[in-house]
Protein backbone atom coordinates (compact mmCIF):
# COMPACT_ATOMS: atom_id res chain seq x y z
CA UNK A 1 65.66 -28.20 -116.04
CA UNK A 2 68.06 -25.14 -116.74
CA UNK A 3 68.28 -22.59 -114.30
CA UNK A 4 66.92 -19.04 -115.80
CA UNK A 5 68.91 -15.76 -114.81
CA UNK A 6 67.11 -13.19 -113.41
CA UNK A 7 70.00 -10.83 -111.92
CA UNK A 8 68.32 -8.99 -109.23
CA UNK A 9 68.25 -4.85 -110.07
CA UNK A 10 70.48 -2.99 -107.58
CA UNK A 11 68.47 -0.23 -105.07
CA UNK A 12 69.52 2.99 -106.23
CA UNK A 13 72.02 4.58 -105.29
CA UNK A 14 71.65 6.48 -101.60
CA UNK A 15 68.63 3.88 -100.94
CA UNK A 16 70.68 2.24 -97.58
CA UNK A 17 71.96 5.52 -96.40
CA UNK A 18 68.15 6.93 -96.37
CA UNK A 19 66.93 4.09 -94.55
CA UNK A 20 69.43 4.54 -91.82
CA UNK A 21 69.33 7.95 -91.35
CA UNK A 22 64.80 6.90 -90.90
CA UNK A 23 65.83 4.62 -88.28
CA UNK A 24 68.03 6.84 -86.45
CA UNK A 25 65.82 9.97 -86.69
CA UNK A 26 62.89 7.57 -84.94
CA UNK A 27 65.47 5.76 -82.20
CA UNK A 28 66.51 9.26 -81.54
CA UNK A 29 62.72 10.47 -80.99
CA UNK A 30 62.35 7.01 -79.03
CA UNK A 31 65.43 7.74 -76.76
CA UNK A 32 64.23 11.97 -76.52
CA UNK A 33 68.30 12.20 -77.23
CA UNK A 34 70.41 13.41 -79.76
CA UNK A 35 73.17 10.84 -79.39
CA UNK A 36 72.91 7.06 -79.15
CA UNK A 37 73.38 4.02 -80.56
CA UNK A 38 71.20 0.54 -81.58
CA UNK A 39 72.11 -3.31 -81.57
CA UNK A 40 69.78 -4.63 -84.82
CA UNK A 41 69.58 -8.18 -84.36
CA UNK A 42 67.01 -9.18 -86.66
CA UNK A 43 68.28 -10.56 -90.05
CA UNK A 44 65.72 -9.27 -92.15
CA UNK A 45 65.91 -6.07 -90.19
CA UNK A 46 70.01 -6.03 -91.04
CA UNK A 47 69.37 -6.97 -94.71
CA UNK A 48 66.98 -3.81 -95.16
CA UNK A 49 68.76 -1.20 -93.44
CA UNK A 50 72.48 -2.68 -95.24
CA UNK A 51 71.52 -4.88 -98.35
CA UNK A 52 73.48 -7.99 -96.36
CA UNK A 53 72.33 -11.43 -97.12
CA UNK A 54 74.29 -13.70 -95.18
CA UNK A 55 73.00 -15.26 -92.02
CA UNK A 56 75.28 -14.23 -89.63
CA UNK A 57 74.64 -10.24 -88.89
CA UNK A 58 74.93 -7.32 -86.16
CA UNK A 59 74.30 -4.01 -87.20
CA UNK A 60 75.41 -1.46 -84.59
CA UNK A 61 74.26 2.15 -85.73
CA UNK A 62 75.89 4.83 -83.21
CA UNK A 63 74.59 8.77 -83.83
CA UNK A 64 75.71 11.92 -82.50
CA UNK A 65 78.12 14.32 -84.17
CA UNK A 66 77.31 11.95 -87.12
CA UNK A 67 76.06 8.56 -88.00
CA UNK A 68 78.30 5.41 -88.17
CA UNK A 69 77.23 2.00 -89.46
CA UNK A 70 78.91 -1.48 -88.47
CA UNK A 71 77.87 -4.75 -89.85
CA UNK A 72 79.47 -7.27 -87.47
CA UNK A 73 79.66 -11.05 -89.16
CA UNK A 74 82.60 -13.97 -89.82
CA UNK A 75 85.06 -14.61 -91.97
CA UNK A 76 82.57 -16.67 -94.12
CA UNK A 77 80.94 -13.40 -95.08
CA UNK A 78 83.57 -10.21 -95.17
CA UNK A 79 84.08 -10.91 -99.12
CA UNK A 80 80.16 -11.33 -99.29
CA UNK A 81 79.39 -8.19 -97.29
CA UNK A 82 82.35 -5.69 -98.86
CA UNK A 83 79.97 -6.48 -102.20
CA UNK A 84 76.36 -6.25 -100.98
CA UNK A 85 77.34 -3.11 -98.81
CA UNK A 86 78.80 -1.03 -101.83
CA UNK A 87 76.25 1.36 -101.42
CA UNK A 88 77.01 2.27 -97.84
CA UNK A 89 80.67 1.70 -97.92
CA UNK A 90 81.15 4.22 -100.76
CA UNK A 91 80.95 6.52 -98.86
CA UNK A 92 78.66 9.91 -98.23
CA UNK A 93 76.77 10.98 -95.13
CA UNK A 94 77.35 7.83 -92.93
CA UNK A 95 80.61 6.27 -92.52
CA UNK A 96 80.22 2.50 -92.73
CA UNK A 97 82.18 -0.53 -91.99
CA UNK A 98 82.50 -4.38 -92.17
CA UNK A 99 83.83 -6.03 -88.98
CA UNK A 100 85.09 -9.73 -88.42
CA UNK A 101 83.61 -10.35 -85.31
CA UNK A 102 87.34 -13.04 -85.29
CA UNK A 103 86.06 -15.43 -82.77
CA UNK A 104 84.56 -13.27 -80.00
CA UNK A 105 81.30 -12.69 -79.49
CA UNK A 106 79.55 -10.38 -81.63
CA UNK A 107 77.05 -8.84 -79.00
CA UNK A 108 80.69 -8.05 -77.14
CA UNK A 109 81.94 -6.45 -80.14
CA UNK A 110 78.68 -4.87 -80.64
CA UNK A 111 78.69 -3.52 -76.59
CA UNK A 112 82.32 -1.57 -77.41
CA UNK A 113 81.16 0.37 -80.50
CA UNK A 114 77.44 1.23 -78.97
CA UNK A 115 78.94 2.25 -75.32
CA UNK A 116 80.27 5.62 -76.66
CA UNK A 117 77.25 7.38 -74.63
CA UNK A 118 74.03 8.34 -75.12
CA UNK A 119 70.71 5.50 -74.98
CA UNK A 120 71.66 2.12 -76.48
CA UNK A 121 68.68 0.28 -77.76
CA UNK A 122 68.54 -3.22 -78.98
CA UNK A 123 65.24 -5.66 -79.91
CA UNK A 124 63.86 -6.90 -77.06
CA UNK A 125 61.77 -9.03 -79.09
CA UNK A 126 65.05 -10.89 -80.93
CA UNK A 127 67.85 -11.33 -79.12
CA UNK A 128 68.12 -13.92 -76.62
CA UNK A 129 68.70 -13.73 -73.00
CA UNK A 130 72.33 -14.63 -73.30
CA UNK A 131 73.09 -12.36 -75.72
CA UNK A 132 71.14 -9.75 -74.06
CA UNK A 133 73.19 -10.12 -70.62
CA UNK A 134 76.53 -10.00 -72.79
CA UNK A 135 75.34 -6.72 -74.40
CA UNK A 136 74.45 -5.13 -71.25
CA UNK A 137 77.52 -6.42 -69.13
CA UNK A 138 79.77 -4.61 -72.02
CA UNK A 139 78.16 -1.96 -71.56
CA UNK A 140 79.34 -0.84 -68.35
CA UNK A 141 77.86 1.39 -65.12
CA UNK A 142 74.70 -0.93 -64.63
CA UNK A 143 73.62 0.08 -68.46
CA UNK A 144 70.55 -1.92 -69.95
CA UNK A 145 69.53 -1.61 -73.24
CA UNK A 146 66.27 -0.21 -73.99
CA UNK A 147 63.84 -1.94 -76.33
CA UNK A 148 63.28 -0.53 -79.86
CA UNK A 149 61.07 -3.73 -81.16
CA UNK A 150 59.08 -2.46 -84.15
CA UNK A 151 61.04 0.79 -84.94
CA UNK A 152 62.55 -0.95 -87.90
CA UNK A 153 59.44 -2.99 -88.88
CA UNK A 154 57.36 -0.17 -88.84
CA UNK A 155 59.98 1.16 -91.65
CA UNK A 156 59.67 -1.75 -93.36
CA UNK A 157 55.81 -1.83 -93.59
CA UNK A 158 55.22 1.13 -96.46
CA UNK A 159 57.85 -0.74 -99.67
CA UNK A 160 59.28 1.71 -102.10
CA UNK A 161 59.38 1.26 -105.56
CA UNK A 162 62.44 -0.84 -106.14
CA UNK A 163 61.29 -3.08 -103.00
CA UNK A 164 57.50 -3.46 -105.20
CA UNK A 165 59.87 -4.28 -108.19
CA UNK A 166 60.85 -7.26 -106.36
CA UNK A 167 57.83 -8.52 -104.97
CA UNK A 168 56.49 -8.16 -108.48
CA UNK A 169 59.32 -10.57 -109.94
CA UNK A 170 58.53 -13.14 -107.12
CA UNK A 171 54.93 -13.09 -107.61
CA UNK A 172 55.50 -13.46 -111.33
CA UNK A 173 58.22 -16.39 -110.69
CA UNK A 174 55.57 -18.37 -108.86
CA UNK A 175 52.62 -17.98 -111.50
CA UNK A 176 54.41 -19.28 -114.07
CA UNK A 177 55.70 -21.72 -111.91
CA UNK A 178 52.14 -23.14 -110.87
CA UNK A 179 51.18 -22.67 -114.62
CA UNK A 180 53.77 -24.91 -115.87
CA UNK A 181 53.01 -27.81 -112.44
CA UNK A 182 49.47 -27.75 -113.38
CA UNK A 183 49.88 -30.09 -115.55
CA UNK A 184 51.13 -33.11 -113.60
CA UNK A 185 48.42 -32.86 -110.60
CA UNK A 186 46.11 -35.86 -111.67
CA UNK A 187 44.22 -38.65 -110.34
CA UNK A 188 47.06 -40.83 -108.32
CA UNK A 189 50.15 -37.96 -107.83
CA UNK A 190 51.31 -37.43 -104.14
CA UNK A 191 51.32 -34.21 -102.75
CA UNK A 192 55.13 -34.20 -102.00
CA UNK A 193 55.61 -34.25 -105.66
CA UNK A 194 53.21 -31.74 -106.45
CA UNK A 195 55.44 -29.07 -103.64
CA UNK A 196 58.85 -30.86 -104.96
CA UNK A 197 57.62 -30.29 -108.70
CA UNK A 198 56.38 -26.70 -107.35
CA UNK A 199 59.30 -25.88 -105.53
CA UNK A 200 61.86 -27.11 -108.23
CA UNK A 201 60.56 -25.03 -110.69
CA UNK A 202 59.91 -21.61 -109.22
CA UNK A 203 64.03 -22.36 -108.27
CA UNK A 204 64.42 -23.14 -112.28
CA UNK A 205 62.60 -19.67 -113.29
CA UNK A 206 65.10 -17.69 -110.91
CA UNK A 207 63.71 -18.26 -107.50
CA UNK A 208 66.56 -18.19 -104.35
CA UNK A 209 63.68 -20.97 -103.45
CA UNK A 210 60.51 -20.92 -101.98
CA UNK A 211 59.21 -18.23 -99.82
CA UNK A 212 58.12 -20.51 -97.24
CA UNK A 213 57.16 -24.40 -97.11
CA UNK A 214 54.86 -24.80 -99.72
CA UNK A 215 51.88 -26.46 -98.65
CA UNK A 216 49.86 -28.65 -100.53
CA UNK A 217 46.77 -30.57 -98.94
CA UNK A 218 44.57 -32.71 -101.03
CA UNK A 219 40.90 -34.04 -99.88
CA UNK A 220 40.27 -34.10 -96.20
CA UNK A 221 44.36 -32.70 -95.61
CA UNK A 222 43.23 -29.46 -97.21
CA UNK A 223 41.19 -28.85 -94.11
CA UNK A 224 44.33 -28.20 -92.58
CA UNK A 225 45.12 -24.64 -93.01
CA UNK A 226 48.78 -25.19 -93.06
CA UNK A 227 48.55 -29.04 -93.63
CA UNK A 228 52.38 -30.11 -94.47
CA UNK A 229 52.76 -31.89 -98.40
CA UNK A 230 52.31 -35.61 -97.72
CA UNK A 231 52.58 -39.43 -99.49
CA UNK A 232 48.86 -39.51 -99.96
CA UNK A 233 47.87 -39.56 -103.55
CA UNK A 234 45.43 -37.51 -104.41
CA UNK A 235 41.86 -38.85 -105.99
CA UNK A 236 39.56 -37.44 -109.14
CA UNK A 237 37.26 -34.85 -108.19
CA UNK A 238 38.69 -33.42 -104.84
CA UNK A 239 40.09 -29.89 -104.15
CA UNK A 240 43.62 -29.50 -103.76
CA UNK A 241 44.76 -26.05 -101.45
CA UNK A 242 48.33 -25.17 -102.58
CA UNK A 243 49.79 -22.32 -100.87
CA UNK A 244 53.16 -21.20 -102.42
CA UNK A 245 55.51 -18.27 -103.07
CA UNK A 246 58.89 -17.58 -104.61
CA UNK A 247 61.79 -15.98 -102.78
CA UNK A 248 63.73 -13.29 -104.84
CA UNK A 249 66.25 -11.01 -103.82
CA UNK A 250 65.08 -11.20 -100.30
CA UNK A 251 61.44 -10.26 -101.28
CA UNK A 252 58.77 -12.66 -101.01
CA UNK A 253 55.49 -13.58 -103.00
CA UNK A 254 52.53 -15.51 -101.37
CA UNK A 255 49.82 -17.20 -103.24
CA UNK A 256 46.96 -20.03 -102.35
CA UNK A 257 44.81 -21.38 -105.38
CA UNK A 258 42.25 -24.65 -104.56
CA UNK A 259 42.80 -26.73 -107.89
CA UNK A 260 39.88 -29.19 -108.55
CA UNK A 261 41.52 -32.89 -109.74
CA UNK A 262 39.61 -34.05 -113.15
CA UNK A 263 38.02 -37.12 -112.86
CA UNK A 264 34.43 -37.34 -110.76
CA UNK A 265 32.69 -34.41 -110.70
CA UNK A 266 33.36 -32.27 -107.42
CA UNK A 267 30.06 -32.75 -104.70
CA UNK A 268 28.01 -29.69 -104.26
CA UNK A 269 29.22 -29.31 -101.04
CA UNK A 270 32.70 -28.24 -102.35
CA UNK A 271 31.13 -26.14 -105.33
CA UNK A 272 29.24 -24.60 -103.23
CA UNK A 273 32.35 -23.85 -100.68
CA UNK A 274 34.60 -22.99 -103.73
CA UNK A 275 32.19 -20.29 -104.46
CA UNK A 276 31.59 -18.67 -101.62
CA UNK A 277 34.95 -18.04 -100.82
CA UNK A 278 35.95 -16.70 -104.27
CA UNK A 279 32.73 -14.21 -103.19
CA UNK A 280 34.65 -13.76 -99.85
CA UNK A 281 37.89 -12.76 -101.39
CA UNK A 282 36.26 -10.30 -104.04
CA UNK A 283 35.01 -8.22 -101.31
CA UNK A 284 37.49 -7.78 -99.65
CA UNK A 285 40.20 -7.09 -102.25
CA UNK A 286 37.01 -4.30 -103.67
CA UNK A 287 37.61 -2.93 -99.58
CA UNK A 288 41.03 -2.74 -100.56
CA UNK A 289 42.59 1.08 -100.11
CA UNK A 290 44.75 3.50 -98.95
CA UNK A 291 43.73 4.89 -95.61
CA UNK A 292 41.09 1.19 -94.78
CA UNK A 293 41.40 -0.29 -91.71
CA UNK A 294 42.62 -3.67 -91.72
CA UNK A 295 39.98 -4.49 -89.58
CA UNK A 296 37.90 -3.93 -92.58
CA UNK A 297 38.84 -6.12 -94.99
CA UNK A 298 38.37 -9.24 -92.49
CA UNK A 299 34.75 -8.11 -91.83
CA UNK A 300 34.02 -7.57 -95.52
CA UNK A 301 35.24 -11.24 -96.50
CA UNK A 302 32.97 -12.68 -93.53
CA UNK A 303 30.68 -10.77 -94.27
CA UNK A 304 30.12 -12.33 -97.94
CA UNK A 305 30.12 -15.50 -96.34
CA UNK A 306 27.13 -17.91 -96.07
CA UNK A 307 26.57 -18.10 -92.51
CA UNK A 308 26.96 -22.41 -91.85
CA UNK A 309 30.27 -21.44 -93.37
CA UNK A 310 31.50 -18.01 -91.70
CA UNK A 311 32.45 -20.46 -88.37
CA UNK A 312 34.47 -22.76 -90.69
CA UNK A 313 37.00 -19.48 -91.69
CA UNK A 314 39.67 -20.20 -88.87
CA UNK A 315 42.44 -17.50 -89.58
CA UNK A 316 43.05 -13.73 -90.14
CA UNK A 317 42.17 -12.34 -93.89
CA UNK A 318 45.07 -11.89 -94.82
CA UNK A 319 49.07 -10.28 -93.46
CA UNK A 320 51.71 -7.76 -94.86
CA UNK A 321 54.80 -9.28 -96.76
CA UNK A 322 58.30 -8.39 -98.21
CA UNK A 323 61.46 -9.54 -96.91
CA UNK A 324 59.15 -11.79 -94.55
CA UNK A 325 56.76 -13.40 -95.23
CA UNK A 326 54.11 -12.33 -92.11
CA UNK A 327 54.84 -8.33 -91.34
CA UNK A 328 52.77 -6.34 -90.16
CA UNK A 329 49.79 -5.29 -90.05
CA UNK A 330 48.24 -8.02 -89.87
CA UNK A 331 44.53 -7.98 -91.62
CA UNK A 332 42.62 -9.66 -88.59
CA UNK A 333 39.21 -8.93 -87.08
CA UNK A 334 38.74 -5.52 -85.21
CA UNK A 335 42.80 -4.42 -86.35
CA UNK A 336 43.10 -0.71 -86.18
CA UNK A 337 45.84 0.13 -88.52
CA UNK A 338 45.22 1.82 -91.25
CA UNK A 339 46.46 0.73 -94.80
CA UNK A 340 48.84 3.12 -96.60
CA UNK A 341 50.16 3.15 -100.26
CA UNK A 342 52.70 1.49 -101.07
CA UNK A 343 52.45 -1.64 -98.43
CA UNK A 344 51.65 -5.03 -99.71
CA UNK A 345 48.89 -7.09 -98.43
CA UNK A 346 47.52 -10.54 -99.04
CA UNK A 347 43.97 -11.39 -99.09
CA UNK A 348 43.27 -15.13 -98.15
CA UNK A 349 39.82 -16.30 -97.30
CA UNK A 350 38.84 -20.08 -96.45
CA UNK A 351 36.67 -22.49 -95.07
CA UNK A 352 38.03 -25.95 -93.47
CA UNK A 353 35.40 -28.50 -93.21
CA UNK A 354 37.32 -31.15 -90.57
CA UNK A 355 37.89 -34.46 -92.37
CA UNK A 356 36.19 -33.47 -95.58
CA UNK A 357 38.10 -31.01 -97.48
CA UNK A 358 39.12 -27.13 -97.26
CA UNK A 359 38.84 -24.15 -99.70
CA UNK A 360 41.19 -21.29 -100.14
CA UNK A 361 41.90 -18.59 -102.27
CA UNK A 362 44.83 -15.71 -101.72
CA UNK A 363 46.65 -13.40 -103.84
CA UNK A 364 49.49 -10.88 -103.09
CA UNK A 365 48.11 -6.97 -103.46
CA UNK A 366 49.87 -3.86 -103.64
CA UNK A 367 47.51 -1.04 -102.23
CA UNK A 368 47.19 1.79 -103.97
CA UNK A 369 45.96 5.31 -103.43
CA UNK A 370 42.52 4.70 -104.57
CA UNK A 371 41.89 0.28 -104.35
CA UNK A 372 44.37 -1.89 -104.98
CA UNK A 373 46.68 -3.91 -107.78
CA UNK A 374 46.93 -7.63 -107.56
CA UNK A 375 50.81 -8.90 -108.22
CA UNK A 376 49.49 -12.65 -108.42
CA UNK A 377 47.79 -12.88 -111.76
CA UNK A 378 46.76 -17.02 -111.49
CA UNK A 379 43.23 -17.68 -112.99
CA UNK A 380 40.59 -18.46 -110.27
C-alpha cells in the first residue's frame, strides 16, 4: 500500500511568536509581576508554543526587559529543532534559542536560565517530583516554583485557523480510511485486523498514525466503552463500536461509528439501541454553539434518551481535541464552561448493555458562532 504525501502547511509566519508573547502576558498577570520566567514541561504544551516535535523538550520562557525563548533537548534533536523552530529563530520580537541540554539535566539547565529574578513558574501538574526538587534546588535562596497548570491549555482550547486546517485533514484522513476498511469487516474477521487494517491505512493516506489506540469491540466487547481490539471473530448480525482517529501534524481527529455485520438480521434490542442514540447525538450536536454550556450538551443527549437506557450511558458527551486528544473542556454533566468559536468538540453518546453488546456514535465538531460544523463526514 503506497504511502500518500500530504506535506503538512506551515503556521504563518509570526504564529509562535504570538503564542508566546499570550502565555507570557497571562504568567505575568498570574505572577502580578512584570519580570519572570516559566519551565513548560508538557510536550504538547512545548510543541504549540515552538512548533517542536521531538519527544524530548524544555521550554524555558524568561520576560522582563524583553522575552527570550529556550527549547532545551539532545543531540538527537538540535538538527530537528533548528528546522521546526524557523519561525522563532528568525528572529523578531523574541530572541530564541536551541540548547543541547549535553548530558546534564535539563530541569538544571532550565533552573540557570529561569533564576534571572522575578516569579518562576513551572506545571505542577507535569513534572515529576524529582525534577521538581532539581528545578527548585537550582534555583537558589529557598526559591519554589509556582504552579501555572492550565495557563497554556487554556491557550490551547480556542484553535485558530491553520490549527482547524489540521484537524480538518485528520478527520478527512480517517473517513476515507474507514470507507476504504469497510469492506473487509464480515462474518468471521477478528477485531485486531479490523484496527491493524484501520490503522495501516489512515498511515497509507498520510497519517503520522493513529490518534490514539483504535478500539474496536464486536458483540458483547462493544459494551466496553474502551474495550481493547481482540482475536475474537466477529459473527453476522452484531454491532461493531470502532472508535478511531488519525494523527496529522500534531493535530488529532476522533471518530466512533457502530457498523452492523451482514448476515442475521440485528435483534430489536440493538435497533432499537442504535436508534436512540443516533436521536441522542442529534440533539446535542443541534445544542451545539458558541457561548452553550458544556453542561448542556450532556443533558440534551440524555435527555433524548429512552429512560431503561439513559442508566446504560456511562461516560461524559463528549471532550475538546487538537494536539491531544482529551483537552479541555470537557462536555460532562453540570460543566460550566462555556463553548467559544473556534474550539473543537466531539459529541459521543452510547449505551453499554453488559455482556450483550454496546452502541456508539461520535463525530469531531468545530463550533461555530451560531451551531456548529461537523469535520467527520462518515454516513450514520
Amino acid at each position: 500500500m503506497q504511502q500518500e504525501e500530504r506535506p503538512a502547511p506551515a503556521a504563518p509566519q509570526g504564529t509562535f511568536t504570538r503564542r508566546i508573547e499570550r502565555a507570557v502576558e497571562d504568567l505575568s498577570e498570574l505572577g502580578k509581576s512584570k519580570r519572570g520566567a516559566v519551565v513548560v514541561s508538557s510536550l504538547a504544551n512545548c510543541r504549540y508554543l515552538t512548533n517542536f516535535s521531538g519527544s524530548n523538550a524544555l521550554v524555558v520562557i524568561t520576560w522582563g526587559a524583553g522575552i527570550e525563548a529556550s527549547l532545551i533537548t539532545d543531540g538527537r534533536y538540535l538538527d530537528q529543532a533548528a528546522e521546526e523552530l524557523s519561525d522563532l529563530l528568525g528572529g523578531g520580537t523574541i530572541q530564541a534559542r536551541v540548547l543541547d541540554q549535553a548530558g546534564r539535566s535539563a530541569y538544571a539547565l532550565a533552573a540557570e536560565l529561569a533564576a534571572a529574578g522575578g516569579q518562576v513558574f513551572c506545571e505542577h501538574s507535569i513534572v515529576t517530583l524529582r525534577n521538581f526538587e532539581t528545578l527548585a534546588g537550582g534555583l537558589g535562596q529557598g526559591d519554589r516554583p509556582a504552579d501555572c497548570s492550565g495557563v497554556v491549555e487554556n491557550l490551547r482550547r480556542v484553535k485558530d485557523t491553520h490549527e482547524i486546517g489540521l484537524v480538518s485533514t485528520a478527520a478527512a484522513i480517517a473517513d476515507q480510511a474507514l470507507a476504504a476498511v469497510a469492506a473487509i469487516i464480515h462474518d468471521g474477521v477478528q477485531e485486531l485486523e479490523i484496527a491493524a487494517e484501520l490503522n495501516t491505512r489512515m498511515m497509507s493516506l498520510g497519517a503520522a498514525g493513529p490518534a490514539f489506540e483504535t478500539i474496536v469491540g464486536s458483540g458483547p466487547n462493544g459494551a466496553l466503552p474502551h474495550a481493547h481490539p481482540s482475536g475474537r471473530r466477529v459473527r453476522g448480525g452484531e454491532a461493531v463500536v470502532i472508535d478511531f482517529g488519525a494523527e496529522y501534524a500534531g493535530y488529532r481527529s476522533d471518530c466512533t461509528r457502530t457498523i452492523f455485520v451482514e448476515g442475521e438480521e440485528p435483534g430489536g434490542e440493538v435497533r432499537r439501541a442504535y436508534r436512540a442514540v443516533l436521536a441522542a447525538q442529534r440533539e446535542g450536536i443541534e445544542a451545539l454553539g458558541a457561548g452553550v454550556e458544556a453542561g448542556t450538551i450532556d443533558a440534551a443527549c440524555r435527555r433524548a434518551l429512552p429512560e431503561d437506557l439513559a442508566p446504560r450511558f456511562t461516560h461524559a458527551t463528549g471532550h475538546s481535541i487538537g494536539l491531544e486528544v482529551h483537552e479541555e473542556p470537557i462536555l460532562r454533566a453540570g460543566g460550566s464552561e462555556k463553548l467559544e468559536s473556534g474550539m473543537v468538540v466531539t459529541v459521543e453518546p452510547g449505551v453499554y448493555l453488559p455482556g450483550q453488546f454496546g452502541i456508539r456514535i461520535e463525530d469531531t465538531m468545530l463550533i461555530e458562532a451560531s451551531g456548529s460544523r461537523s469535520l467527520t463526514c462518515l454516513p450514520k
